[in-house]
N, C-alpha and C. Protein backbone atom coordinates (compact mmCIF):
# COMPACT_ATOMS: atom_id res chain seq x y z
N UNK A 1 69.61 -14.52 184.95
CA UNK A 1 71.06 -14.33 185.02
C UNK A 1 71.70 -14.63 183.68
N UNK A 2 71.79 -13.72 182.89
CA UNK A 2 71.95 -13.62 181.19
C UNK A 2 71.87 -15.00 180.64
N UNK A 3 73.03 -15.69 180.47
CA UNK A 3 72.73 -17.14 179.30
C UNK A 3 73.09 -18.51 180.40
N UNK A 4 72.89 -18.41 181.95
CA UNK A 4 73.22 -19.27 182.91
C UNK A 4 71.82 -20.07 182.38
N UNK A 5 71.60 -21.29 182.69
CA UNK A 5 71.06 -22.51 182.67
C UNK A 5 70.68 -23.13 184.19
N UNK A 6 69.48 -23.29 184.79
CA UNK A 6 70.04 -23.86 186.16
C UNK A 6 68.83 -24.81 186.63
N UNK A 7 69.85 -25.74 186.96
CA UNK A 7 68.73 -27.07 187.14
C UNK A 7 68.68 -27.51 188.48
N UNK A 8 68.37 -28.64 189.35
CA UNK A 8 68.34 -28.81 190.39
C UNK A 8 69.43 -29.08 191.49
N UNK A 9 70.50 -29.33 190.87
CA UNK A 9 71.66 -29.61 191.07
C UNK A 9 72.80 -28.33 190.92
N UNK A 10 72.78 -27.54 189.06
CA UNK A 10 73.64 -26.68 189.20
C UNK A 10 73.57 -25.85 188.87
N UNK A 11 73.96 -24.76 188.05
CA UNK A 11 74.53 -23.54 187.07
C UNK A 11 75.45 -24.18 185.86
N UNK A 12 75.27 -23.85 185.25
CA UNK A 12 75.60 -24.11 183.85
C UNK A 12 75.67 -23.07 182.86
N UNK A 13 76.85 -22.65 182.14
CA UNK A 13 77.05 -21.50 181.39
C UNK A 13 78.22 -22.07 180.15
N UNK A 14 77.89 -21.63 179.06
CA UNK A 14 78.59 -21.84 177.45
C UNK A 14 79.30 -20.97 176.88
N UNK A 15 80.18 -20.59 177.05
CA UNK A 15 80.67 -19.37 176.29
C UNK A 15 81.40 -19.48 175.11
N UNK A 16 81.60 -18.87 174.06
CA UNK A 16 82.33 -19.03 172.86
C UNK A 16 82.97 -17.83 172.82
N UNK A 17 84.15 -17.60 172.91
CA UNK A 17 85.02 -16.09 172.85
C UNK A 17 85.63 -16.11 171.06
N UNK A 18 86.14 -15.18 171.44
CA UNK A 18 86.18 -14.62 170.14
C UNK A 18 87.69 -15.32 169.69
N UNK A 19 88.31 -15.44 170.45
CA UNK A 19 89.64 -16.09 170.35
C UNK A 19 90.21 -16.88 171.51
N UNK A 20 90.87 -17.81 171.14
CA UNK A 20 91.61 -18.39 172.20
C UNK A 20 92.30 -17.49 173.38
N UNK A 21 93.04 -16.73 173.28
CA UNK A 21 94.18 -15.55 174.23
C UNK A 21 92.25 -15.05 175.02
N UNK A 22 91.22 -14.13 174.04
CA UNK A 22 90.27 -13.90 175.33
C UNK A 22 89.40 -15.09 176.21
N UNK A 23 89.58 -16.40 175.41
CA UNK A 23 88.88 -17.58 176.68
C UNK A 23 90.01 -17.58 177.66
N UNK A 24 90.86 -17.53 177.11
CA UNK A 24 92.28 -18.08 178.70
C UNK A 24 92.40 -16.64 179.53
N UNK A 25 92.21 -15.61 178.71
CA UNK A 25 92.36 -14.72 179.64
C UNK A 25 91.18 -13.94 180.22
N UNK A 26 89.85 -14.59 179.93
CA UNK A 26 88.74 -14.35 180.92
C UNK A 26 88.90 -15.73 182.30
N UNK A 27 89.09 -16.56 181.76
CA UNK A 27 89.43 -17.99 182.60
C UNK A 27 90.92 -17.61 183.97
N UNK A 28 91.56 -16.89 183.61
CA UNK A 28 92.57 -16.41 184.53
C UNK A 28 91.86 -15.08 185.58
N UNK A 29 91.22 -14.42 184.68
CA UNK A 29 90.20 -13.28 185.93
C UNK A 29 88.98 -14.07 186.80
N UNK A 30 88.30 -14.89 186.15
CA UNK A 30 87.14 -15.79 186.40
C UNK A 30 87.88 -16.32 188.24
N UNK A 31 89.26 -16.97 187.76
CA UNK A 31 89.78 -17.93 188.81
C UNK A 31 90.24 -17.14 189.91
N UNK A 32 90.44 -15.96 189.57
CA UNK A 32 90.94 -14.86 190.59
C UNK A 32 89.54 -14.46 191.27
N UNK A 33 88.67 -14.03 190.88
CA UNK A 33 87.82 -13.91 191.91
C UNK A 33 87.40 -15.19 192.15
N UNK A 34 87.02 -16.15 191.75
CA UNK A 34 86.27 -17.67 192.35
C UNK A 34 87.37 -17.64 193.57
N UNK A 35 88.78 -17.13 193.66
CA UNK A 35 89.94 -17.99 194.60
C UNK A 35 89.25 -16.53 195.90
N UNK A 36 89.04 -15.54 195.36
CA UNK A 36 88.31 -14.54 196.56
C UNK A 36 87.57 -15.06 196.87
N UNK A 37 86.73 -15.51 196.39
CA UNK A 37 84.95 -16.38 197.30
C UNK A 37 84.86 -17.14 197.49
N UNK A 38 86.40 -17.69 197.55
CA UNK A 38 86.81 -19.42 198.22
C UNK A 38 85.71 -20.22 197.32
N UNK A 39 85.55 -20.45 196.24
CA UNK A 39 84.12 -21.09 195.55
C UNK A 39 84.42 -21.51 194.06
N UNK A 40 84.80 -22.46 194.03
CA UNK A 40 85.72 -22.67 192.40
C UNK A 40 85.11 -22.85 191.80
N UNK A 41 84.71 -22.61 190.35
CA UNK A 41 83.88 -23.50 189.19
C UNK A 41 84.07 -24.91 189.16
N UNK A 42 83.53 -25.65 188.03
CA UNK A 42 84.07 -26.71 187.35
C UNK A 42 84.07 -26.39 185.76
N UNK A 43 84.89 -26.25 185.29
CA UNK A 43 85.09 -25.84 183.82
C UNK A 43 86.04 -26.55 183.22
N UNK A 44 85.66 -26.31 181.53
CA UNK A 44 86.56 -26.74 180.57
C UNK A 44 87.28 -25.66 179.74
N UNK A 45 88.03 -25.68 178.96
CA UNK A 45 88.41 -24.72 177.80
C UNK A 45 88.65 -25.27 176.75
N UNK A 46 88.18 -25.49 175.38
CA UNK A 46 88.44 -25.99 174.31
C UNK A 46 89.05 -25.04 173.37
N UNK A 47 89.58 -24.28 172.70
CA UNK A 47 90.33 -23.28 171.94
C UNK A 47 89.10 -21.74 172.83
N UNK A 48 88.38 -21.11 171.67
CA UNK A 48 87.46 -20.71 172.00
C UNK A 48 86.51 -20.60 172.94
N UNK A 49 85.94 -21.65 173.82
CA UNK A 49 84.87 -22.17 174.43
C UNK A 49 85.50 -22.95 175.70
N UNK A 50 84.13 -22.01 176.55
CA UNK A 50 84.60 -22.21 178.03
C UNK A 50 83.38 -22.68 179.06
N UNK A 51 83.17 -24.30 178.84
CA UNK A 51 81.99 -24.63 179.52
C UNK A 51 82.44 -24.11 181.31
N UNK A 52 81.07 -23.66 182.12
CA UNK A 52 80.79 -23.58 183.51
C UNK A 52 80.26 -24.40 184.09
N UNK A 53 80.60 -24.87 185.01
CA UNK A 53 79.20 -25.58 185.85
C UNK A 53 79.98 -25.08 187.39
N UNK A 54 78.65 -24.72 188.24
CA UNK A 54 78.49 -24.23 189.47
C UNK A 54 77.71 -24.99 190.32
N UNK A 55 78.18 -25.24 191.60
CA UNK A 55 77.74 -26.15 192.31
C UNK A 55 78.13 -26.11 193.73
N UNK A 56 77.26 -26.61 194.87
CA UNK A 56 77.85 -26.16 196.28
C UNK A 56 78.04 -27.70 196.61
N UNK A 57 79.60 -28.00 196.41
CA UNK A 57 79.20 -29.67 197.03
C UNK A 57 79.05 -29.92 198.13
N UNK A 58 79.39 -28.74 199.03
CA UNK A 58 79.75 -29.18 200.83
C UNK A 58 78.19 -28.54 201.22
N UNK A 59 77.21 -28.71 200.13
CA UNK A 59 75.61 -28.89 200.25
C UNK A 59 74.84 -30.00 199.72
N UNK A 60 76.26 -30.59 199.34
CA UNK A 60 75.00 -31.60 198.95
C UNK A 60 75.11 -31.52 196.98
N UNK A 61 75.82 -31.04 196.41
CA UNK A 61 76.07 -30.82 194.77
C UNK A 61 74.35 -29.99 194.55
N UNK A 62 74.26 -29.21 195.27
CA UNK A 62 73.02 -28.43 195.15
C UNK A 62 73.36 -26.88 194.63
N UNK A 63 72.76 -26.06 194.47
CA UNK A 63 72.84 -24.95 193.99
C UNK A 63 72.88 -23.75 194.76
N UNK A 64 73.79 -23.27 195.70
CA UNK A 64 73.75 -21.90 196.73
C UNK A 64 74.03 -20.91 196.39
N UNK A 65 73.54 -20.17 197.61
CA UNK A 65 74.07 -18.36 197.04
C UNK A 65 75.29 -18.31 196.46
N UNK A 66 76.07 -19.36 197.15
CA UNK A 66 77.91 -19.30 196.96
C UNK A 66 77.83 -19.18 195.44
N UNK A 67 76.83 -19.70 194.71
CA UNK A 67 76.59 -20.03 193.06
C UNK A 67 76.42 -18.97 192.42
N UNK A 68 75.10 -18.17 193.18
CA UNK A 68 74.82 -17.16 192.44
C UNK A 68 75.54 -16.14 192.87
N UNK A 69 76.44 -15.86 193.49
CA UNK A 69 77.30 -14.77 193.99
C UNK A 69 78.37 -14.83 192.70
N UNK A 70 79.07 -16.26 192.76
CA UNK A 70 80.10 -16.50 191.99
C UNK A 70 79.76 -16.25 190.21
N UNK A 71 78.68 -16.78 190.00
CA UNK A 71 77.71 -15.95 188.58
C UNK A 71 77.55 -14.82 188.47
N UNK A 72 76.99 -14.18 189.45
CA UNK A 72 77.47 -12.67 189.34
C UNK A 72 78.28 -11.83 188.83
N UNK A 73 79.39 -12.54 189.98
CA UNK A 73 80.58 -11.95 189.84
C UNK A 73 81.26 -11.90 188.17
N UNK A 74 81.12 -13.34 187.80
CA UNK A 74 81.43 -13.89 186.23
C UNK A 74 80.91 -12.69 185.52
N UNK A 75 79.62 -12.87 185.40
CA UNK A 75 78.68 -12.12 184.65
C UNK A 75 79.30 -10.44 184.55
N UNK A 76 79.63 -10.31 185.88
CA UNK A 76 80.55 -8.83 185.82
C UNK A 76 81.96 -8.53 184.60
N UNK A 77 82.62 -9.54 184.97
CA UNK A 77 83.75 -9.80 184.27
C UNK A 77 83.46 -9.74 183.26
N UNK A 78 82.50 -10.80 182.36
CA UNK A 78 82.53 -11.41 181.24
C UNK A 78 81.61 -9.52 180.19
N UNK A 79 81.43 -8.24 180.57
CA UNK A 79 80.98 -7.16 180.32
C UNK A 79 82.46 -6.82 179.93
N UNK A 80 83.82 -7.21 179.92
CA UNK A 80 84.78 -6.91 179.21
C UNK A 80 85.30 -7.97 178.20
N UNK A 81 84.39 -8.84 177.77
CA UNK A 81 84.84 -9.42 176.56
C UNK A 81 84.28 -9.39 175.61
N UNK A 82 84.54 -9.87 174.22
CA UNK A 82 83.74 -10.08 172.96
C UNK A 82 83.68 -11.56 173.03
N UNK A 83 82.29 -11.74 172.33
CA UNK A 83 82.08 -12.98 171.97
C UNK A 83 82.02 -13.39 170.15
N UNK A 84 82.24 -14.54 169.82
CA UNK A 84 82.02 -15.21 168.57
C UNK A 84 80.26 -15.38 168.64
N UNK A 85 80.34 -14.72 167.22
CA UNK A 85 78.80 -15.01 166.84
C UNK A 85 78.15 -15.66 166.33
């Protein structure tokens, strides 16, 4: 699942955008579908850079489909941005 990370617990994803305006405004589409699949991230935004972490807590802070659905979905989205190289 392209640059996801996943350990026993979560999903984990790093992104560096190309500018501030495309991290906030992948982070505003991101939250619109997570609010469809009832399934929120846990994220940060630092100018550029938009840590992920994915997690099913009402499993236990384990890793569910709800995860990889919601990665997916990201992963869909994130095919309309540029990244910093």
């Amino acid at each position: 699942m392209n640059n996801w990370k996943e350990t026993a617990t979560e999903l984990n994803l790093s992104l560096k955008f190309k500018n501030f305006k495309n991290a906030w405004a992948f982070m505003n589409e991101a939250a619109i579908a997570a609010e469809n699949l009832k399934h929120h991230p846990n994220w940060s935004n630092v100018y550029n850079t938009v840590e992920i972490t994915l997690t099913t807590h009402d499993a236990g802070n384990t890793v569910t489909s709800k995860d990889y659905e919601l990665a997916n979905v990201i992963n869909d989205i994130l095919k309309n941005y540029e990244f910093q190289h």
